[in-house]
N, C-alpha and C. Protein backbone atom coordinates (compact mmCIF):
# COMPACT_ATOMS: atom_id res chain seq x y z
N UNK A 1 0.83 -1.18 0.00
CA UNK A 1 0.00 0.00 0.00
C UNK A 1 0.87 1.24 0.00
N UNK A 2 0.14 2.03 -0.37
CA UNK A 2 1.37 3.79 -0.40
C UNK A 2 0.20 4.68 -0.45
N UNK A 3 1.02 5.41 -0.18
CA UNK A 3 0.22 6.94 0.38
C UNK A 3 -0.30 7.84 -0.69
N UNK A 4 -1.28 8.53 -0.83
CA UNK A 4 -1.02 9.17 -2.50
C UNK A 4 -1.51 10.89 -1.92
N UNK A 5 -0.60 11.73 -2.29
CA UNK A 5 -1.04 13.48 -1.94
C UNK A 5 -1.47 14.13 -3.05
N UNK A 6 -2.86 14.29 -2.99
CA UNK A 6 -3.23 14.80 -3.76
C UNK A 6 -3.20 16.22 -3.70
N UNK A 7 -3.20 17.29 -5.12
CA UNK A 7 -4.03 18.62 -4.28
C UNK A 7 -5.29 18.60 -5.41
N UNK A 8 -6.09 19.67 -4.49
CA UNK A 8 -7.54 19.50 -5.02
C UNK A 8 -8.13 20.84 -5.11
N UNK A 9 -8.15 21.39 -6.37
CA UNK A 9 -7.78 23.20 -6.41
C UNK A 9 -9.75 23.20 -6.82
N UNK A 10 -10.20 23.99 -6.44
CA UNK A 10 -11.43 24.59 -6.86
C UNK A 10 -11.37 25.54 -7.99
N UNK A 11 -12.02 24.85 -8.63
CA UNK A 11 -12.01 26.06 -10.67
C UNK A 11 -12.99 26.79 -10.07
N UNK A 12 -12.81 27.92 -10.21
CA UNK A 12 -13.63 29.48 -10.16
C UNK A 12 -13.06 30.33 -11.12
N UNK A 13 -14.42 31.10 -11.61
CA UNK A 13 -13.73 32.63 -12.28
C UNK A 13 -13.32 33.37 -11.35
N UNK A 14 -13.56 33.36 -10.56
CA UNK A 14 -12.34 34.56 -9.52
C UNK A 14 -11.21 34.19 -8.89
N UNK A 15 -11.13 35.40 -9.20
CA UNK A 15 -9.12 35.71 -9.45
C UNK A 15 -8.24 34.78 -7.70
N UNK A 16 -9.05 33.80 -6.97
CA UNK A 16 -8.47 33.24 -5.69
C UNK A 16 -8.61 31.83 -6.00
N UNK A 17 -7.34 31.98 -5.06
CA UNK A 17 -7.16 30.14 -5.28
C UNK A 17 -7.69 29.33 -3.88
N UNK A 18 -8.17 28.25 -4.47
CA UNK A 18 -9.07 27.56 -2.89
C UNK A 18 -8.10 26.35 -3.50
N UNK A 19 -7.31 25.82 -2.62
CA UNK A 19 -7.23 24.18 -2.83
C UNK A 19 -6.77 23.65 -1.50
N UNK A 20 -6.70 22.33 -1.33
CA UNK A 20 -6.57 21.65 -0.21
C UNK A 20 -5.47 20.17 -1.06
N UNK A 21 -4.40 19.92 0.30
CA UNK A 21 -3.80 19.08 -0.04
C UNK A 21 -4.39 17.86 1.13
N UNK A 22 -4.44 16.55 0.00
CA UNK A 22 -4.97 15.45 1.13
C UNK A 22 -4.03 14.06 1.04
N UNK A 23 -3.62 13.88 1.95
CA UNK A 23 -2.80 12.30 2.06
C UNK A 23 -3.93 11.19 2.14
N UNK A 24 -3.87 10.00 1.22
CA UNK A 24 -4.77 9.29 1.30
C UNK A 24 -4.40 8.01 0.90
N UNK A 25 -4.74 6.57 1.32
CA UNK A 25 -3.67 5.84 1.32
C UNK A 25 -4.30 5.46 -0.44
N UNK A 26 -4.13 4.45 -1.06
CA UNK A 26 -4.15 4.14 -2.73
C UNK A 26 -4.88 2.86 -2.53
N UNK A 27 -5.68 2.35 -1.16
CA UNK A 27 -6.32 1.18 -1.67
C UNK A 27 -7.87 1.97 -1.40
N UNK A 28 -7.77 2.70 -0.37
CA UNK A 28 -9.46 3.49 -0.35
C UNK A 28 -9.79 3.35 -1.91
N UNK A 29 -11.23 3.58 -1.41
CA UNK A 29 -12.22 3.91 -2.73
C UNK A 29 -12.15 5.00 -3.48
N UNK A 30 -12.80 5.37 -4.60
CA UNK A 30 -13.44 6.94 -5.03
C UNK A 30 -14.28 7.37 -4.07
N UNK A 31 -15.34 6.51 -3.31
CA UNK A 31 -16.26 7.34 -2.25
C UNK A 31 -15.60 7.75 -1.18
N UNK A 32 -14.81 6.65 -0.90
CA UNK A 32 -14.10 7.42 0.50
C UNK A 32 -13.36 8.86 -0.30
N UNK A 33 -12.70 9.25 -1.01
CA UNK A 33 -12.24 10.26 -1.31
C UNK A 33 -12.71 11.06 -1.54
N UNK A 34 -14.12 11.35 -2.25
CA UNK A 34 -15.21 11.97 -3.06
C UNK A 34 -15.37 12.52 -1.33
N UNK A 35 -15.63 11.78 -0.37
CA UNK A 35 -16.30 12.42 0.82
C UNK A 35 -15.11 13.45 1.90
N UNK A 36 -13.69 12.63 1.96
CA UNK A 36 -12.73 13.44 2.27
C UNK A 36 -12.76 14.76 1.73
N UNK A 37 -13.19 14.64 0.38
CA UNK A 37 -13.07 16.52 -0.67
C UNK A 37 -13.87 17.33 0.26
N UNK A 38 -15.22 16.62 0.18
CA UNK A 38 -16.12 17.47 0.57
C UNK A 38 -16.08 17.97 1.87
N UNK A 39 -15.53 17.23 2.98
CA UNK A 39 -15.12 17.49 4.41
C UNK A 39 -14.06 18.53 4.06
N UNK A 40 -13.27 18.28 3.59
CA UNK A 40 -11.94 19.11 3.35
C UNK A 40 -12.45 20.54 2.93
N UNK A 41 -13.28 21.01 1.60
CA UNK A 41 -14.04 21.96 1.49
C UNK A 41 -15.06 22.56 2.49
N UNK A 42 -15.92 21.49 3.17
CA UNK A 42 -16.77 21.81 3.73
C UNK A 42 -18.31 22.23 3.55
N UNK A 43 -18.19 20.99 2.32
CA UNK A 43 -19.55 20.73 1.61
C UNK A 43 -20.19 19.19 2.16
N UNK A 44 -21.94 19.88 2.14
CA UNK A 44 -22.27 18.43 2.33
C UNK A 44 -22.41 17.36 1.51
N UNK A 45 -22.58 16.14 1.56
CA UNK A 45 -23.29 14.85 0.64
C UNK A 45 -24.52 14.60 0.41
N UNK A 46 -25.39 15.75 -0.14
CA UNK A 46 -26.49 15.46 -0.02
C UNK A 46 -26.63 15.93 -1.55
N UNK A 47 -25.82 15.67 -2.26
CA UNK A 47 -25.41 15.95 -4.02
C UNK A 47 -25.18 14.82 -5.29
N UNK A 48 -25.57 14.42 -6.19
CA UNK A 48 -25.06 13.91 -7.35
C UNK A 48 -23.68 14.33 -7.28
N UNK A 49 -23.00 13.08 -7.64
CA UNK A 49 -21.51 13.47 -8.32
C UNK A 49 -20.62 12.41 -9.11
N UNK A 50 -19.86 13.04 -10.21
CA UNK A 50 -18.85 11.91 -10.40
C UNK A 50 -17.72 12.86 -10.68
N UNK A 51 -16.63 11.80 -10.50
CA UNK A 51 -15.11 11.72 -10.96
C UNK A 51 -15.07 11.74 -12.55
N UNK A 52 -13.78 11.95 -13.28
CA UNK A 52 -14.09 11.70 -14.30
C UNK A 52 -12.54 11.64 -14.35
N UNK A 53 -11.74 10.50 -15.16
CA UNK A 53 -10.10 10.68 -15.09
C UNK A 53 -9.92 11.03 -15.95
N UNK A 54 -8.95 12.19 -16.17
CA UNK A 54 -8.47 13.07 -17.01
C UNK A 54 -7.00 12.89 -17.29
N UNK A 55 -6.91 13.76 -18.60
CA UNK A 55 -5.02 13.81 -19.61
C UNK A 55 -4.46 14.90 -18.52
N UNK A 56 -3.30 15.38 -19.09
CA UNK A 56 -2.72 15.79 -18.50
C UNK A 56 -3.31 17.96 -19.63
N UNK A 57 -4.08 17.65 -20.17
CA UNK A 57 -4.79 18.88 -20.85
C UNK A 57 -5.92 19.05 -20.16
N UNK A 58 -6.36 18.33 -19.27
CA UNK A 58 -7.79 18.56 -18.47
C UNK A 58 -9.27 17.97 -19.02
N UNK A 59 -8.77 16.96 -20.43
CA UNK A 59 -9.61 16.50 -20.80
C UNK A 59 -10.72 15.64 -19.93
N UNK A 60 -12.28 15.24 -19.89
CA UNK A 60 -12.55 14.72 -19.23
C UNK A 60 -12.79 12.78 -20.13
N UNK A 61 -12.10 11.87 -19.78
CA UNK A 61 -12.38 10.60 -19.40
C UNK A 61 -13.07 9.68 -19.35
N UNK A 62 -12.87 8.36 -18.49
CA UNK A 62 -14.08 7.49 -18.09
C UNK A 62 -14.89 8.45 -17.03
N UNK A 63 -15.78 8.01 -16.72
CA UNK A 63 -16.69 8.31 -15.78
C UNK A 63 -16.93 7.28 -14.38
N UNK A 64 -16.44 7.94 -13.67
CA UNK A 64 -16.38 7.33 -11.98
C UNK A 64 -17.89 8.13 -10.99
N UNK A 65 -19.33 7.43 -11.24
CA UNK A 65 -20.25 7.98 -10.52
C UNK A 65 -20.50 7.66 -9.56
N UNK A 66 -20.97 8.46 -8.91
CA UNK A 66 -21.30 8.47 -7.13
C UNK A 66 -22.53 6.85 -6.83
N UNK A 67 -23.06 6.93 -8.09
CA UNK A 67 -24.09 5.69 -8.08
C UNK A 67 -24.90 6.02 -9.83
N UNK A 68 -25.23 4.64 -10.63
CA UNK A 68 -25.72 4.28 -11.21
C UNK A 68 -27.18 5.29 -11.52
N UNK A 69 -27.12 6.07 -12.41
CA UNK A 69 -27.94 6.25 -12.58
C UNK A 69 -28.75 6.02 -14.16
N UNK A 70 -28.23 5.23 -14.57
CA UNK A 70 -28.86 4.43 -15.99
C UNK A 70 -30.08 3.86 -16.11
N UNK A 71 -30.64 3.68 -14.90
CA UNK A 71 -31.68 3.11 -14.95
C UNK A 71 -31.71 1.62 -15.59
N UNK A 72 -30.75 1.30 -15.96
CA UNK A 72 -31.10 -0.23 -16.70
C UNK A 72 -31.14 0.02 -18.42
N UNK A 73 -31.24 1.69 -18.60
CA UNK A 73 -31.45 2.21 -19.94
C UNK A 73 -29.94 1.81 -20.78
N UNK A 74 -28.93 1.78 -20.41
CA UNK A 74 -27.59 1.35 -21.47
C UNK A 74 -26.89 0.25 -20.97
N UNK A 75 -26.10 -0.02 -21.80
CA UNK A 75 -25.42 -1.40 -21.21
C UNK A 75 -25.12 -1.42 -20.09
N UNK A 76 -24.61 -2.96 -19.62
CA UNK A 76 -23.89 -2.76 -18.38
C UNK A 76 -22.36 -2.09 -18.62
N UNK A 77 -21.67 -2.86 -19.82
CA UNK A 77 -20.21 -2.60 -20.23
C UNK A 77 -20.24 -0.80 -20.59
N UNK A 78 -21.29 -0.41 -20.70
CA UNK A 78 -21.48 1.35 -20.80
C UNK A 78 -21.63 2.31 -19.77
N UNK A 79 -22.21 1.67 -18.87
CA UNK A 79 -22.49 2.51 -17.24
C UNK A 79 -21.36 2.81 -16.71
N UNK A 80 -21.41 4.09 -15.99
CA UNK A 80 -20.07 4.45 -15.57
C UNK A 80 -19.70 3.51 -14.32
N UNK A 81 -18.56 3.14 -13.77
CA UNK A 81 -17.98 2.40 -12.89
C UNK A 81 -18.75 3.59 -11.32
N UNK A 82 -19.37 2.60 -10.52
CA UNK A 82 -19.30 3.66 -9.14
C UNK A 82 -18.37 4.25 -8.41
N UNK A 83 -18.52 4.66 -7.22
CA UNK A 83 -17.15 5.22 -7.20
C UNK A 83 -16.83 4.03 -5.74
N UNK A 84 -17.73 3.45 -4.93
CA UNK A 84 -17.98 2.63 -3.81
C UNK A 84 -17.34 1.73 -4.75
N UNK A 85 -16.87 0.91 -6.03
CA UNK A 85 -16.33 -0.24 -6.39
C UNK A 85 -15.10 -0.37 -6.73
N UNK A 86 -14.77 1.03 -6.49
CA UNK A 86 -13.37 1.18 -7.72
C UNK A 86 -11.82 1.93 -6.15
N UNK A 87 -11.05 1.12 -6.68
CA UNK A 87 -9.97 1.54 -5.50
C UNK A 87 -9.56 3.08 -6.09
N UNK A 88 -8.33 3.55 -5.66
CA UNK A 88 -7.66 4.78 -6.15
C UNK A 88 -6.68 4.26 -6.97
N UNK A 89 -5.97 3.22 -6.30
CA UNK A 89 -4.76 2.73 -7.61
C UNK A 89 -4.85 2.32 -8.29
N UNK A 90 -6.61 1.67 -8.77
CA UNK A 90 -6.92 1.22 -10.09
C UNK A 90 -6.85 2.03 -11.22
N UNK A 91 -6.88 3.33 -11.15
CA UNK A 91 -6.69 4.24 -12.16
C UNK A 91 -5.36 5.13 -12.03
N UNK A 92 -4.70 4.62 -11.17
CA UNK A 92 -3.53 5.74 -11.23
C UNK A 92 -2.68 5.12 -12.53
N UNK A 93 -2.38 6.32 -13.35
CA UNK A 93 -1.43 5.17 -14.23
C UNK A 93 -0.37 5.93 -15.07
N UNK A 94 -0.27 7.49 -13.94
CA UNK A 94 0.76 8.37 -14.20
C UNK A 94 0.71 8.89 -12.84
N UNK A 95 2.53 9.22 -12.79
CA UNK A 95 2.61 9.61 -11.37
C UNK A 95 2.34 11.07 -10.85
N UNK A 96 1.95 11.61 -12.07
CA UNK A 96 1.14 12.90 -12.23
C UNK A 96 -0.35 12.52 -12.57
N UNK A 97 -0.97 11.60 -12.42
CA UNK A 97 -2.52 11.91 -12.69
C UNK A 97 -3.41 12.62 -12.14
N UNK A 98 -4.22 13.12 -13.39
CA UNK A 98 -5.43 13.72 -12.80
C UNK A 98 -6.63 13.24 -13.00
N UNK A 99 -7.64 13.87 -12.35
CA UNK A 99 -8.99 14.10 -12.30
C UNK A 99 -9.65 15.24 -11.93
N UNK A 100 -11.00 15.13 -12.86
CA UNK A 100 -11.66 16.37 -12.61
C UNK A 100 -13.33 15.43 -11.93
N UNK A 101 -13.26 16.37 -10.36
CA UNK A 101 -14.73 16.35 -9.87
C UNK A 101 -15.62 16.99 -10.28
N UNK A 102 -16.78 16.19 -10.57
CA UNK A 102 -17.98 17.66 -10.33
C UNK A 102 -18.95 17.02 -9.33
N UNK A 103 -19.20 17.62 -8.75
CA UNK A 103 -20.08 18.18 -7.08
C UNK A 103 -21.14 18.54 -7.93
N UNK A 104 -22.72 18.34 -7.78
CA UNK A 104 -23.67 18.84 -7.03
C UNK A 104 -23.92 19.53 -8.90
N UNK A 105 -24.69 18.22 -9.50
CA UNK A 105 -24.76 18.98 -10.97
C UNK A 105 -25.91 20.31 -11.43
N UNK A 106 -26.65 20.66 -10.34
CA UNK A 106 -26.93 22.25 -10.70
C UNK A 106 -25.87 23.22 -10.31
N UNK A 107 -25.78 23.37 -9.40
CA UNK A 107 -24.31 24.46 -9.19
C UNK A 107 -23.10 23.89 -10.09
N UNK A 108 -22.72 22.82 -10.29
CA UNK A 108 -21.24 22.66 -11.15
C UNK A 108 -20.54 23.42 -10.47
N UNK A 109 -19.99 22.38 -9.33
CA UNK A 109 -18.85 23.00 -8.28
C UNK A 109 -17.30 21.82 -9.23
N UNK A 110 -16.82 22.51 -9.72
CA UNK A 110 -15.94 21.44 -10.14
C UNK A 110 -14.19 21.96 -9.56
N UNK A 111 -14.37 20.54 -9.26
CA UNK A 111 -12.64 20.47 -8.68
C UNK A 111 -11.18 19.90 -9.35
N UNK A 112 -10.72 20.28 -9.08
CA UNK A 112 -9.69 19.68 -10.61
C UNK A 112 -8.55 19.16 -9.55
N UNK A 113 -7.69 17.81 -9.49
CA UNK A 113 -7.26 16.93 -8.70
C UNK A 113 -6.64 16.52 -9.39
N UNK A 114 -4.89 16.86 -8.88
CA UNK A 114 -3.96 15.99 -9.33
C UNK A 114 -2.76 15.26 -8.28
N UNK A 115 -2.71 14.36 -8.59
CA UNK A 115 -1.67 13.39 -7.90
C UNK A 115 -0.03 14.10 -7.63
N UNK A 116 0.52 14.99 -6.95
CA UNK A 116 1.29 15.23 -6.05
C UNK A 116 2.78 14.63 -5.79
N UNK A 117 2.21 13.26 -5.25
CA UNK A 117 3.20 12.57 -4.84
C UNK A 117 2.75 11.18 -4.50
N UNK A 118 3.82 10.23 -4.73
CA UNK A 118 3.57 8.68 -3.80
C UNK A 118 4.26 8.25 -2.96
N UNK A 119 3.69 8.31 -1.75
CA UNK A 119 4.86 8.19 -1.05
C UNK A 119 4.40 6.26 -0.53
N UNK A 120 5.49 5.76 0.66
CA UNK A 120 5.73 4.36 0.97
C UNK A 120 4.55 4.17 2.63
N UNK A 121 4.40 5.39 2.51
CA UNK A 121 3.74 6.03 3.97
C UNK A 121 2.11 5.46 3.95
N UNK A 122 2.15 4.54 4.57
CA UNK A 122 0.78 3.86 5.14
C UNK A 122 -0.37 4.69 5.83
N UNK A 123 -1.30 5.10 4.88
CA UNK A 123 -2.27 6.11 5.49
C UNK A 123 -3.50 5.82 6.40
N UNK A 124 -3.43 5.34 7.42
CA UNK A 124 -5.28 4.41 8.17
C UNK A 124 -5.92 5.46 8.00
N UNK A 125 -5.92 6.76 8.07
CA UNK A 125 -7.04 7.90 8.01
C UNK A 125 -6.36 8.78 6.92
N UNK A 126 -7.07 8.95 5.82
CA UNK A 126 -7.24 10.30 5.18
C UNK A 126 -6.71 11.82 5.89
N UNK A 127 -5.97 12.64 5.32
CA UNK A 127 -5.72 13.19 6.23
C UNK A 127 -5.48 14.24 5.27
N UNK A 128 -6.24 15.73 5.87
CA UNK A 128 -5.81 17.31 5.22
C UNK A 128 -4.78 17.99 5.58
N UNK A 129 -3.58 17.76 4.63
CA UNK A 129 -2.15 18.58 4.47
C UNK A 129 -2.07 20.01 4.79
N UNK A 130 -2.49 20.71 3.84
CA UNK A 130 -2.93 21.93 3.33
C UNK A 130 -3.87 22.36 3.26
N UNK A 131 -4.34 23.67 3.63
CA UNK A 131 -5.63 24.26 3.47
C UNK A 131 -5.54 25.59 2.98
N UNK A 132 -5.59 26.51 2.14
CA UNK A 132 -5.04 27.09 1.22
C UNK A 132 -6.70 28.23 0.71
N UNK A 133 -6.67 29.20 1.36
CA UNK A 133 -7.99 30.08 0.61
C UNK A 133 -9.33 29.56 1.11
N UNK A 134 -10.12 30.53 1.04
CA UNK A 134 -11.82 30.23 1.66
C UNK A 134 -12.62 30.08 0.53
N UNK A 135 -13.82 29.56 0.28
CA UNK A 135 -14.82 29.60 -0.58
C UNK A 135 -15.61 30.98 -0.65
N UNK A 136 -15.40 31.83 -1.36
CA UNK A 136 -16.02 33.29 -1.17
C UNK A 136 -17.48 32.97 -1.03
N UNK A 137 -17.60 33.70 -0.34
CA UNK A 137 -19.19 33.23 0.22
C UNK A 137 -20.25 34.03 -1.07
N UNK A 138 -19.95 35.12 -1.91
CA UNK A 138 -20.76 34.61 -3.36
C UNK A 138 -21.04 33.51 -3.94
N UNK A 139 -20.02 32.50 -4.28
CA UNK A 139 -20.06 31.04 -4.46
C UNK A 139 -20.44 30.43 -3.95
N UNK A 140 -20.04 30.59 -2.56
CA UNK A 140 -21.13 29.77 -1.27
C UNK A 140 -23.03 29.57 -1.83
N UNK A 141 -23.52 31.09 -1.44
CA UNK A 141 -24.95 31.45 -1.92
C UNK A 141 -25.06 31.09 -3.31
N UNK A 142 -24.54 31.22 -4.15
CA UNK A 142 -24.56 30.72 -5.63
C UNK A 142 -25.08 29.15 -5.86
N UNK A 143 -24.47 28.13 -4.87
CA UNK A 143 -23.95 26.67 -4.82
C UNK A 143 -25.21 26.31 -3.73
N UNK A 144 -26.12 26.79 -2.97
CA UNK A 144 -26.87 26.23 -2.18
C UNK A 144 -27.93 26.86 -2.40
N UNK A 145 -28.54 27.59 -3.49
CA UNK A 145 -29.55 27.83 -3.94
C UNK A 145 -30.50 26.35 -4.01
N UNK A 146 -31.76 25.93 -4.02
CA UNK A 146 -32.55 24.97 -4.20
C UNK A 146 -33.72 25.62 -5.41
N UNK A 147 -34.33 24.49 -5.89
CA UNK A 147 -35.79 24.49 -6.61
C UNK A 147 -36.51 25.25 -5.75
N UNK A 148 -36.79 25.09 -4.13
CA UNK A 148 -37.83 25.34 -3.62
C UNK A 148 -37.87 26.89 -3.77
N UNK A 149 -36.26 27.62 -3.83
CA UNK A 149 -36.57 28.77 -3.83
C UNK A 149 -36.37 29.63 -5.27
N UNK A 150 -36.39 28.70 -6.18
CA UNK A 150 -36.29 29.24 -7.79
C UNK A 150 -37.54 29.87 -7.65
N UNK A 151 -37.87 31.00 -9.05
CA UNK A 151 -39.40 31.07 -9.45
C UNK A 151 -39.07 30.98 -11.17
N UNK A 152 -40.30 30.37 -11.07
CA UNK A 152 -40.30 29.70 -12.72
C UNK A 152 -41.57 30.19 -13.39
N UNK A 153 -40.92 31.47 -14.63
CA UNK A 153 -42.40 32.17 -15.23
C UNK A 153 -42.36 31.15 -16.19
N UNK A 154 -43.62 31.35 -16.83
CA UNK A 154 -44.03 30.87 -18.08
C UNK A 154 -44.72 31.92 -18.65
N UNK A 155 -44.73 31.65 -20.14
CA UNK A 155 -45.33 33.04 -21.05
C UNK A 155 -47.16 32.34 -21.12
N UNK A 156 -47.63 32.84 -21.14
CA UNK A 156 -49.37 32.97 -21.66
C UNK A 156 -49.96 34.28 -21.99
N UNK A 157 -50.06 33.89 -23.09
CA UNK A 157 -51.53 34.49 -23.58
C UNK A 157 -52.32 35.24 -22.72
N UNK A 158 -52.50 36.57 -22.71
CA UNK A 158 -53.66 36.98 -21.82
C UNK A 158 -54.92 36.60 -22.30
N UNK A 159 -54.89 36.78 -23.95
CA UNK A 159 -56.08 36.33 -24.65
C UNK A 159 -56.59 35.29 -24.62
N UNK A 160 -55.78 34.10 -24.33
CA UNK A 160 -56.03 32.63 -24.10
C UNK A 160 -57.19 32.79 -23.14
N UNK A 161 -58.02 31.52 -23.75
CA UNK A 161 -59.70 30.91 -23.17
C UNK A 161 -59.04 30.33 -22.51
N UNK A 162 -59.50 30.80 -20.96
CA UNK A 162 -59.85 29.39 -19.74
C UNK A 162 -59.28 28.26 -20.09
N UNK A 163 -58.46 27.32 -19.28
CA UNK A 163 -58.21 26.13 -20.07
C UNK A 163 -59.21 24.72 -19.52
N UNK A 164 -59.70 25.42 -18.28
CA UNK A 164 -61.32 24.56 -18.24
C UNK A 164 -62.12 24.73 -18.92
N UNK A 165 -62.28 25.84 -19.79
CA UNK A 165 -63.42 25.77 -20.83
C UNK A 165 -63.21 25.18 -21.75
N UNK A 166 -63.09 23.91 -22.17
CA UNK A 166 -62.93 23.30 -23.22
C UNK A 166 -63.67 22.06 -23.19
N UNK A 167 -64.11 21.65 -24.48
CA UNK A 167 -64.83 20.04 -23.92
C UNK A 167 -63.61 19.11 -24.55
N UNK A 168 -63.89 17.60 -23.95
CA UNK A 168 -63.00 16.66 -24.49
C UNK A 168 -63.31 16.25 -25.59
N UNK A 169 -62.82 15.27 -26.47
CA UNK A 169 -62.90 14.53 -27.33
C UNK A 169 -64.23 13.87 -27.27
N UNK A 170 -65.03 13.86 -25.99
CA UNK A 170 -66.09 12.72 -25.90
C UNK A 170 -67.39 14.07 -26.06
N UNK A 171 -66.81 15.17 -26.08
CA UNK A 171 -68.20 15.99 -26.37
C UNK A 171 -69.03 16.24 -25.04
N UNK A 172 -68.22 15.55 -23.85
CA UNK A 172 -69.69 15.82 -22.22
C UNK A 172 -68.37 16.69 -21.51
N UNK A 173 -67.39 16.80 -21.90
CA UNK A 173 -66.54 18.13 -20.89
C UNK A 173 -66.12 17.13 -19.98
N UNK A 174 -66.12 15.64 -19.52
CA UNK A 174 -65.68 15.22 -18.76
C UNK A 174 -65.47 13.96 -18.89
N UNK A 175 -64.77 13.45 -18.27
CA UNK A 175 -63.69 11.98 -18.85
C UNK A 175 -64.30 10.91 -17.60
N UNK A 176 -64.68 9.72 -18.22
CA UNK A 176 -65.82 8.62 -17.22
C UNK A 176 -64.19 8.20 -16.57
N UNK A 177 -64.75 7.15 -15.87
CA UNK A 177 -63.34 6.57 -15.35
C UNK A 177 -62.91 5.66 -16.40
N UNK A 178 -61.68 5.56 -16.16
CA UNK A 178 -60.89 4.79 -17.46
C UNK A 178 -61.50 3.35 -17.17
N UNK A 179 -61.40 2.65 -16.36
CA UNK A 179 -62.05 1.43 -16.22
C UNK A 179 -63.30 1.16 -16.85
N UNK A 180 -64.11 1.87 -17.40
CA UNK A 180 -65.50 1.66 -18.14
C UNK A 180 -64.96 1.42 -19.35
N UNK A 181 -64.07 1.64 -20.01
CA UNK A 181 -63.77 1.11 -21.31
C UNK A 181 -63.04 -0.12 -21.47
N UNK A 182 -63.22 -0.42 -22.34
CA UNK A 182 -62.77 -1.32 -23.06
C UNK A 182 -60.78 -1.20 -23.94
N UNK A 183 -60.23 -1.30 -23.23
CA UNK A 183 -58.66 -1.28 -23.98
C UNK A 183 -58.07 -2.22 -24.08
């Protein structure tokens, strides 16, 4: 087993740098790490997310998801790998590798993560090196916005008829229960 230091810089348009350095040993999971980030930042898990392993241009990769969400809709050999199945040294395969996170796919908090160092150093706990810059609290409020407090117009017609005034297809303005027919 060996130790792997990552740092884990937060992409923002503003001009500050947020990153955190984390020692973590190379047999943990993607989840155990995915959750170290977020402790380390100081975000919760109550988000969609995946990994995605990246070139050394920032390209994005396979896909490492937090959980299956295919529904059964694409192959199995097509679904992205979870992140609960997959170790860390299964994908290391430069001693510079990266990855890019994304956190929480309405905000797109994305973190960009590269491999540091390897050291011989046996890690039992995850552990934050470095802590390096705050999350400007614009971004903060930006990133914890919800649905409940969106408002969502829609355009209509002022001229538009009532949309109860209309009859159905059956000509009586009202629909029997579906069980009386025949399908």
């Amino acid at each position: 087993m060996a130790g792997l230091k990552f740092r884990i810089l937060l992409d923002s348009v503003k001009n500050t740098e947020v990153f955190r350095d984390i020692l973590i040993n190379d047999d943990f999971n993607f989840e155990h790490f995915y959750n170290t980030i977020l402790d380390a930042f100081g975000f919760s898990n109550d988000q969609m997310a995946s990994f995605f392993v990246s070139d050394q241009d920032w390209n994005k990769g396979e896909e490492i998801s937090l959980m299956d969400m295919s529904f059964g809709q694409i192959d199995e050999e097509e679904a992205p790998v979870e992140m609960n199945s997959l170790q860390l040294k299964e994908r290391i395969s430069d001693p510079k590798q990266r990855f890019i996170l994304v956190h929480d796919f309405l905000s797109m908090w994305i973190f960009l993560i590269e491999l540091h160092e390897i050291t011989d150093e046996e890690v039992e706990h995850p552990q934050l090196i470095l802590e390096v810059g705050d999350i400007p609290q614009e971004m903060m409020d930006k990133g914890h916005k919800n649905l409940e407090n969106m408002k969502f117009e829609t355009d209509r017609d002022p001229n538009a008829e009532d949309f109860d005034d209309f009859d159905d297809e059956f000509g009586n303005g009202q629909f029997d229960n579906i069980d009386d027919y025949d399908i």
